[in-house]
Each structure stands twice: as C-alpha cells, then as structure tokens.
Protein backbone atom coordinates (compact mmCIF):
# COMPACT_ATOMS: atom_id res chain seq x y z
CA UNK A 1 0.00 0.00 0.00
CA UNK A 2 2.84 2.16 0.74
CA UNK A 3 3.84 2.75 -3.39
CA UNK A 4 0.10 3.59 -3.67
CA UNK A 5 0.39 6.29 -1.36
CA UNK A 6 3.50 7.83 -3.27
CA UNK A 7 1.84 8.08 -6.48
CA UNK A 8 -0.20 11.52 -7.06
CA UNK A 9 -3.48 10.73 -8.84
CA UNK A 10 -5.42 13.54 -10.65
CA UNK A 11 -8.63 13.52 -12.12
CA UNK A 12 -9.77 15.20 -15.06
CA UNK A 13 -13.50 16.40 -15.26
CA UNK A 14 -15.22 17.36 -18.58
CA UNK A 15 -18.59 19.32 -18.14
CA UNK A 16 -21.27 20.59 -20.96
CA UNK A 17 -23.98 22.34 -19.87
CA UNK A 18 -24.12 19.58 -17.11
CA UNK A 19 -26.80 19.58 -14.72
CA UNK A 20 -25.87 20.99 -11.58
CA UNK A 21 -27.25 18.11 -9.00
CA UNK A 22 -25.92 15.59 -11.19
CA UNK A 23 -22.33 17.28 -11.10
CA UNK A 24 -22.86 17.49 -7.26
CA UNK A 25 -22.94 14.26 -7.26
CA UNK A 26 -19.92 13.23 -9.31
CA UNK A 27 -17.51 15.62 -7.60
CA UNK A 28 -18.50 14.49 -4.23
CA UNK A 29 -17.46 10.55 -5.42
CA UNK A 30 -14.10 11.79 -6.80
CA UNK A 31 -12.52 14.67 -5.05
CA UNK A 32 -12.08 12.92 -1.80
CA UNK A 33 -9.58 9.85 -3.65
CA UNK A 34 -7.57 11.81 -6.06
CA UNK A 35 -4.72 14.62 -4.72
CA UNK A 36 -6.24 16.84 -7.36
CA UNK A 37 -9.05 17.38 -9.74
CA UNK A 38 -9.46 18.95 -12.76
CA UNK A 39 -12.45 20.48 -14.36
CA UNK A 40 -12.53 21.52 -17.86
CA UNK A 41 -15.26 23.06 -19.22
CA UNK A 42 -16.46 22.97 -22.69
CA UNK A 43 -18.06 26.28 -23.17
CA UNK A 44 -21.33 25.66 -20.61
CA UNK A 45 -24.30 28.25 -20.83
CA UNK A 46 -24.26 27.45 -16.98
CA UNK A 47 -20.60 28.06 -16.36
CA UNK A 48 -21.11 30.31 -13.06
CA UNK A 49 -23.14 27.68 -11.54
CA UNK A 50 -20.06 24.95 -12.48
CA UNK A 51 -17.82 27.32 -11.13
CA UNK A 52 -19.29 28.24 -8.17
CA UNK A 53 -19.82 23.65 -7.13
CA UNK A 54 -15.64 23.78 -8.50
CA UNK A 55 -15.05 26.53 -5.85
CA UNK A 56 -16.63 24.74 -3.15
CA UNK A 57 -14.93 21.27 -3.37
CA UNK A 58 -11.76 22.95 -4.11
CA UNK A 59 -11.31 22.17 -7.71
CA UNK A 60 -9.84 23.69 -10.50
CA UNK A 61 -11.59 24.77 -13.00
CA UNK A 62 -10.39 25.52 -16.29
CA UNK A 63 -12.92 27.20 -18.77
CA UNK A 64 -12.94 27.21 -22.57
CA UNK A 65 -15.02 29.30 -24.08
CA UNK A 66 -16.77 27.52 -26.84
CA UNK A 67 -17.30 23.54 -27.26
CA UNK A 68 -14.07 22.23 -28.43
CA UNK A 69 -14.76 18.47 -28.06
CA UNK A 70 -14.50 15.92 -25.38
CA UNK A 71 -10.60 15.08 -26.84
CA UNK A 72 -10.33 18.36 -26.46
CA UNK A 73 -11.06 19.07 -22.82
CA UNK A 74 -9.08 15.98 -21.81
CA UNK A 75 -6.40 16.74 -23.72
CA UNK A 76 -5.95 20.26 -21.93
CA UNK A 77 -6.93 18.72 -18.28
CA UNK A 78 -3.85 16.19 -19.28
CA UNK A 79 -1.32 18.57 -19.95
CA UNK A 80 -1.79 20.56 -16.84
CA UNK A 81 -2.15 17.55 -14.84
CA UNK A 82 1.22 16.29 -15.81
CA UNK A 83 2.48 19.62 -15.61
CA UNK A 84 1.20 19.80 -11.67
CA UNK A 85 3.72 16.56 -11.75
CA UNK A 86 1.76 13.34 -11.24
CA UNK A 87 1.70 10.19 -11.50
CA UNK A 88 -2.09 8.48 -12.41
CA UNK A 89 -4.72 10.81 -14.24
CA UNK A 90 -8.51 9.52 -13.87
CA UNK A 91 -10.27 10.46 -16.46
CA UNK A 92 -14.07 11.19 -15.76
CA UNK A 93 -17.73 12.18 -17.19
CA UNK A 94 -19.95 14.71 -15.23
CA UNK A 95 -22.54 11.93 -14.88
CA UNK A 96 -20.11 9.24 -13.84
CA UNK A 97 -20.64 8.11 -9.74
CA UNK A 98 -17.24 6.69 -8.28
CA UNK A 99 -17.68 3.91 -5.39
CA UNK A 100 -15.53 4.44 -1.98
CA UNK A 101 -12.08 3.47 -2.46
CA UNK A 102 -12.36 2.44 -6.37
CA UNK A 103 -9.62 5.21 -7.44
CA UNK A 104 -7.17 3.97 -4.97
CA UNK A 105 -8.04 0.39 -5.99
CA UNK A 106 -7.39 0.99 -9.72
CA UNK A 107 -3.81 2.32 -8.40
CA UNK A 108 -2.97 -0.97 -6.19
CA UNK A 109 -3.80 -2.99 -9.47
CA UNK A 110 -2.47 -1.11 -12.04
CA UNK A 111 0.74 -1.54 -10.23
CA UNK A 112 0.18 -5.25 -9.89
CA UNK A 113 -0.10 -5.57 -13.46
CA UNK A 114 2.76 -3.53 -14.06
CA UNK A 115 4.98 -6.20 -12.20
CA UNK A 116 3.62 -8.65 -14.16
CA UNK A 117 6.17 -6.61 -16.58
CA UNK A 118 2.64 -5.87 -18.95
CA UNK A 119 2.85 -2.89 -20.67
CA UNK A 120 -0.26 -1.36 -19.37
CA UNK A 121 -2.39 1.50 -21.53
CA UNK A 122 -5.52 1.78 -19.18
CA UNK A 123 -7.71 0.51 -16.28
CA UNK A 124 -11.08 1.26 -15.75
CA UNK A 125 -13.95 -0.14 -13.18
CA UNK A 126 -17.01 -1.73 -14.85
CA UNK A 127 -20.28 0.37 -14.93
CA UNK A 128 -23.65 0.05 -14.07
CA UNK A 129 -26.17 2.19 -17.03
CA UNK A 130 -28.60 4.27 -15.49
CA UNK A 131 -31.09 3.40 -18.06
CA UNK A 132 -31.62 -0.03 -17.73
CA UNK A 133 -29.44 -0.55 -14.61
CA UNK A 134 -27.36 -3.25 -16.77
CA UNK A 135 -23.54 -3.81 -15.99
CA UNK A 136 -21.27 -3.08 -19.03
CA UNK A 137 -19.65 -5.94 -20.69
CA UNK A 138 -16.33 -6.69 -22.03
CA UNK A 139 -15.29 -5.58 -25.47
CA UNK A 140 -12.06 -7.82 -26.79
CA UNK A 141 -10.74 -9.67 -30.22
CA UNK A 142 -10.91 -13.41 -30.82
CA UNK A 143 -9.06 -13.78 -34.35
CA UNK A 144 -11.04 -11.74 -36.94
CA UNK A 145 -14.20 -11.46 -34.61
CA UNK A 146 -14.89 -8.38 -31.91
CA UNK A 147 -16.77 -10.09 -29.21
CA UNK A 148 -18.62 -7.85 -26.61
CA UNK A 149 -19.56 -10.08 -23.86
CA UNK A 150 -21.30 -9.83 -20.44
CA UNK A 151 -19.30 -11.70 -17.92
CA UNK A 152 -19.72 -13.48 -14.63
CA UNK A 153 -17.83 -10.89 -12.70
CA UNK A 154 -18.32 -12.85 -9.15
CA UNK A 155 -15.75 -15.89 -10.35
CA UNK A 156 -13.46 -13.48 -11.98
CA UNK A 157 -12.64 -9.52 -11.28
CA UNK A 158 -9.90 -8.49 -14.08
CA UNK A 159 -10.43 -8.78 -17.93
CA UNK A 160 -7.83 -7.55 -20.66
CA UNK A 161 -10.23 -5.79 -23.64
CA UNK A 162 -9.41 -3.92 -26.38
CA UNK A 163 -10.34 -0.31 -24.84
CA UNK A 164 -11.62 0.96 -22.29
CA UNK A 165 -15.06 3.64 -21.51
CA UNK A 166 -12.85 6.52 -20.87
CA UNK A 167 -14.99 7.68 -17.48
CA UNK A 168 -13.30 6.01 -15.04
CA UNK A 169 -10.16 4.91 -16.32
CA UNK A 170 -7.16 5.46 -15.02
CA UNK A 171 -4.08 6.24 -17.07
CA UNK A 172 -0.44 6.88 -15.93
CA UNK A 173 1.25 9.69 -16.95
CA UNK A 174 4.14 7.44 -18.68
CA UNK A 175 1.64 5.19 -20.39
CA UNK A 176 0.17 8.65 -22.16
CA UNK A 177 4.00 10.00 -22.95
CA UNK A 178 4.61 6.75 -25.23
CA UNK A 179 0.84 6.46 -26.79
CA UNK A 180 0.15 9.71 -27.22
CA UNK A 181 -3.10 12.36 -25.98
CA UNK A 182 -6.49 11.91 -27.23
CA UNK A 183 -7.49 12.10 -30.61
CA UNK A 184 -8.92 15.60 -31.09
CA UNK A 185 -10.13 15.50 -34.72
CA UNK A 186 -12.90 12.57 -33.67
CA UNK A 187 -14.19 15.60 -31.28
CA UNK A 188 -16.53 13.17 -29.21
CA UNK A 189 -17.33 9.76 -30.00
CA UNK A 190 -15.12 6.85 -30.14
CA UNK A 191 -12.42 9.11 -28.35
CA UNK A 192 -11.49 6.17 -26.12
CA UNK A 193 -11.57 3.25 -28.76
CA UNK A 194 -9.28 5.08 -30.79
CA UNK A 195 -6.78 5.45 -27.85
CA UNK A 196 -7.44 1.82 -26.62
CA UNK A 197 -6.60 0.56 -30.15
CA UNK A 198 -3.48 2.47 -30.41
CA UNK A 199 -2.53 1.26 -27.13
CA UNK A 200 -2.96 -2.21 -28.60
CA UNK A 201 -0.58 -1.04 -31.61
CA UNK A 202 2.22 0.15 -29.43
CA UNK A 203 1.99 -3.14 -27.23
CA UNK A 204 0.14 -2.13 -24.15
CA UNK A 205 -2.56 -3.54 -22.67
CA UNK A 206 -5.95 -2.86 -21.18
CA UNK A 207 -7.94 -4.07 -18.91
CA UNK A 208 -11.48 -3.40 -17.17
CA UNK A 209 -12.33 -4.57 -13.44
CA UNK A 210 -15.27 -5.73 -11.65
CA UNK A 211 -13.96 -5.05 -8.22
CA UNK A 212 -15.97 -2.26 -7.92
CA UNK A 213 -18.91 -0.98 -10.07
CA UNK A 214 -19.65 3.08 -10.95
CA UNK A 215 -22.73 4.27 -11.64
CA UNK A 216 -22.57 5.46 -15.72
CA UNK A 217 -25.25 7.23 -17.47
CA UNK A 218 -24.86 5.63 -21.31
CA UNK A 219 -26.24 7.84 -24.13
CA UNK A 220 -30.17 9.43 -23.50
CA UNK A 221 -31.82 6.50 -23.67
CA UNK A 222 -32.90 3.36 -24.94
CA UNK A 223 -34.87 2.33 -27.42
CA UNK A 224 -36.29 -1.35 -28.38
CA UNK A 225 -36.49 -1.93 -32.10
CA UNK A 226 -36.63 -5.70 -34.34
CA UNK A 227 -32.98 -5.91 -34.00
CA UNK A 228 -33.15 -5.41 -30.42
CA UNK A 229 -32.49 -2.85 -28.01
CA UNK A 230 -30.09 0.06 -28.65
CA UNK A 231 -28.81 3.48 -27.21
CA UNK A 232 -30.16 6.43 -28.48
CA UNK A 233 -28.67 9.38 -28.82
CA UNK A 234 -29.04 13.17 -30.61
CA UNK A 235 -28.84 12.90 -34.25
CA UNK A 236 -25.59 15.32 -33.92
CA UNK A 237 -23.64 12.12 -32.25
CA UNK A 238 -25.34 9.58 -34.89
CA UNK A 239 -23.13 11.94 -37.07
CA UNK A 240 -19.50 12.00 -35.06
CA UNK A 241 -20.16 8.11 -34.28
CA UNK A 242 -20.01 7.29 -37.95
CA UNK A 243 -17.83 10.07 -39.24
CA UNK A 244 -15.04 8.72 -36.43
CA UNK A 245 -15.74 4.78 -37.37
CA UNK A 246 -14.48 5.77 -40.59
CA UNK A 247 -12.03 7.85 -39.82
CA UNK A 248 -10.21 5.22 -37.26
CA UNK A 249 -10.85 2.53 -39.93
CA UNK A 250 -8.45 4.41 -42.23
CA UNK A 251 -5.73 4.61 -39.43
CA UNK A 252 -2.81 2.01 -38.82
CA UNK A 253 -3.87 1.34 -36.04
CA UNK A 254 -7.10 -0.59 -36.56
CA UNK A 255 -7.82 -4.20 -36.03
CA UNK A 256 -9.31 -6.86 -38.66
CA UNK A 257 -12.21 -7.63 -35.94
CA UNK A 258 -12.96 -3.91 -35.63
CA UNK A 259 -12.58 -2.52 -39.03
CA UNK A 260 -15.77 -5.17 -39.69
CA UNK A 261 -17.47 -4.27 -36.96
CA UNK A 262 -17.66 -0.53 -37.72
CA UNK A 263 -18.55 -1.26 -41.48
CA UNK A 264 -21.08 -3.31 -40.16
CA UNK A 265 -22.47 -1.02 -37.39
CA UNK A 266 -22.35 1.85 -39.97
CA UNK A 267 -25.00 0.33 -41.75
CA UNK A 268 -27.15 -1.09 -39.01
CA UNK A 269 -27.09 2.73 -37.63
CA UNK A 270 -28.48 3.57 -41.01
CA UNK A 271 -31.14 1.51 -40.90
CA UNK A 272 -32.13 1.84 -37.34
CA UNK A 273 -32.28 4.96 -36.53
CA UNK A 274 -33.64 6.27 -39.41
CA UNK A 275 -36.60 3.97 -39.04
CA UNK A 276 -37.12 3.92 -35.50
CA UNK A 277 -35.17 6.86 -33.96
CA UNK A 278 -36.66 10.51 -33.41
CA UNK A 279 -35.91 12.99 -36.05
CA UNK A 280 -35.50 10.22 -38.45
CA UNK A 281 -34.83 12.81 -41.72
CA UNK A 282 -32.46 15.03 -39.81
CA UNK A 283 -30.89 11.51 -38.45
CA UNK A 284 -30.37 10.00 -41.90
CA UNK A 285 -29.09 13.44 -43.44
CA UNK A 286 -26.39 14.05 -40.44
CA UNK A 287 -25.44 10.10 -41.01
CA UNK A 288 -24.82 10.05 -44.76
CA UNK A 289 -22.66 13.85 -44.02
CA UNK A 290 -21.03 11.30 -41.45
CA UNK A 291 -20.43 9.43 -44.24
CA UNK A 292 -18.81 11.55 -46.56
CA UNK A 293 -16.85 13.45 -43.94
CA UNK A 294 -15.36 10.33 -43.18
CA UNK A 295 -14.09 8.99 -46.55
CA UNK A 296 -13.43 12.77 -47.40
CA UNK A 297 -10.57 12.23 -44.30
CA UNK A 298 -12.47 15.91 -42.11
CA UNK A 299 -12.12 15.37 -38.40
CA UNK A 300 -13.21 18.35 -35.82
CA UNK A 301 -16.18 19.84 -34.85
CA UNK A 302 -20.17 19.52 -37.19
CA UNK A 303 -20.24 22.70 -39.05
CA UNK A 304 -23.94 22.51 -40.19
C-alpha cells in the first residue's frame, strides 16, 4: 500500500452544460480519492453555476469558451495535470458516480499488473447504465471477430479488452507520454476506442475490473427496435459516431475484428435509426454527411 500512497493521482472532469445536481454528485465521489481534480469546461451556458460547485470542493476549473470536443477538454486537463507533476490521471464524465475506495483500488492494481512486466495502456472499473441498470460488458478480439460479452464478474474480477469507456479509467502519466493524448479531430465519439486501439498497436494492454462498479449514465436513452435494443442518442452524435468509425478505420492502427465491426455497425445505424429513432430525416441526413466526412478524411467539430 505504501507505493500507492507515493503516487499523485489527478482527475480530469469534462462538463457541458451539465446539470448541476448531477455534477454534485460526481464531484462528491471523486474529489475525496484523487490529490487533485481537474475540471474543464467545454463552453457551458451554466458556467457560473459549475464554477461556483468547482469553488466549493476545491477544484480547479479551467474554462474554454466555446465547445471544443471531449478530446479536447481531456487533452488540456492532461497537460496541466502532468504539468502539476503526477503520476495516475482519472479520467471522468460529469454523470459518472465513483464507489468508496475504487480510485485507490485501480492504483494498487495497475501496479500489480505492471509487475507482471505488462505494458499497461488503461484501467477502468465496470459500470452500471442508469437506463436499464445493466452492468457493461467486455469488449475484446478473438481472431477476426470483436466479441462484446457480459461476464460473470463474481468468479473473476480483471479482464484484458481492447479499450476501455474513458470515465473512469485510469491512465499513468508514462503510459500517455509513449501512446500519445487523445485524438482531437474525432471531437466526441469513439475518443477512447481510438486510444485503446493504439494502445494495442504500441503493445500495451488494457484491462477493465469488476472489483468495484460506478454508476454510468450511457447515451439518453434506450430504445427497443426488431434488432433489439439500442442506445439512443441526438442525431448530432449519430453523425460523429459514424464520421469517427471511418475515420479510425483508415488509421494504422485498426484491427481486422474492428474494421468489420464498424462497417457493419455503420449500416445497421443507417437503418435503425432512421426507421425507429426521433428525427429520423435530420438523423439519416447528419449520417450520410457522417459518411462523406469520413471517406473525405475531415475530423473536428459539425459545421452545419
């Protein structure tokens, strides 16, 4: 325990126009197991209400003034994290609720692994959705084949997968020197598979745990269709989710297993939520822009 308590852990917080109980709630779960934590916000119409709940857990708040993208935000809380000189940054959402001693958990085992003499990329805790109160499942490649898979956590804690859901993932400030900061032309979605993937490339590893369970809310909601049930969310992300599936598929460092499962999911997406999602013209229109952005090689921010 004593090499957990040398290592300096910072979080870094990304708000949008977050709701203010909700962010309450977060920064109470958080602030009291990291040494510091980072807010960055993303241009918030409420930003004197997110600075006022910074100011009173004794956080520090960093404030863009327009919406410059998840990578973005994380990118800058990064930097001045590893500036202030530590050792672990936790990355987290504003709707993400950390369990007692899970942070300094995720420390103790990411420098179990380490011994191991595993190049390590990321650690993150498994999460409970909101929405349908389901625990997330385990995302890794068998041969050619991406299997997502929903595990009997109570006979085994610690899986290796191919990425992990950035909120609640810890990262060490030498694993992010040799991989690299977040991607910030994919803007929002994806952000983390990217990194995950080129984690893979370099060699490291990453792994999700069971030990202890956050509470995640998972897009706006869900939505049961033929093909089953799927996440919904704004026709604006339908956009970024395709757009960045093409964009990583045209990188080095993508995988057989995943370059079919994004050419797959592209169309399924097209299908889907243009038949059963809201919006369903303004869905389909954003998608096929997705679509050309992506083969066109344009990353940042939706400009219409």
């Amino acid at each position: 325990m004593e090499e957990i308590m040398n290592n300096i852990i910072h979080s870094v917080l990304v708000t949008y126009n977050t709701q203010i109980e909700i962010l309450h709630k977060t920064i109470a779960s958080v602030c009291g197991q990291v040494d510091q934590l980072i807010i960055v916000d993303n241009g918030s119409k409420n930003i004197q209400s997110i600075t006022d709940v910074a100011r009173s857990y004794g956080a520090e708040l960093v404030a863009l003034p327009v919406n410059k993208g998840i990578a973005y935000a994380q990118n800058i809380g990064i930097q001045k994290a590893i500036q202030q000189g530590c050792h672990y940054i936790l990355l987290m959402d504003h709707d993400t609720i950390m369990a007692d001693g899970c942070v300094q958990y995720l420390c103790y085992e990411y420098e179990q692994i380490k011994k191991n003499n595993t190049k390590i990329g990321s650690l993150c805790c498994a999460y409970q959705n909101t929405h349908d109160n389901m625990v997330s499942a385990v995302w890794y490649t068998q041969g050619v084949m991406l299997c997502k898979k929903q595990v009997d956590y109570t006979q085994q804690k610690l899986f290796e997968v191919d990425f992990t859901v950035a909120s609640g993932s810890l990262l060490s400030v030498e694993a992010l020197k040799d991989v690299g900061l977040m991607d910030e032309r994919l803007f929002i979605d994806l952000v983390d598979v990217e990194w995950g993937l080129r984690a893979n490339y370099l060699g490291y590893k990453n792994f999700q745990s069971f030990e202890y369970i956050m509470q995640h809310t998972l897009g706006d909601k869900k939505i049961k269709t033929p093909l089953g049930s799927v996440t919904l969310h704004s026709p604006e992300r339908d956009y970024y989710y395709i757009r960045n599936s093409i964009l990583i598929s045209r990188t080095k460092v993508i995988k057989a297993s995943w370059f079919i499962f994004f050419i797959k999911r592209i169309f399924i997406f097209l299908i889907v939520f243009s038949l059963f999602g809201d919006h369903k013209l303004r869905r389909l229109r954003l998608m096929l822009d997705g679509v050309r952005d992506g083969l066109a090689g344009r990353g940042g921010p939706l400009s219409r």
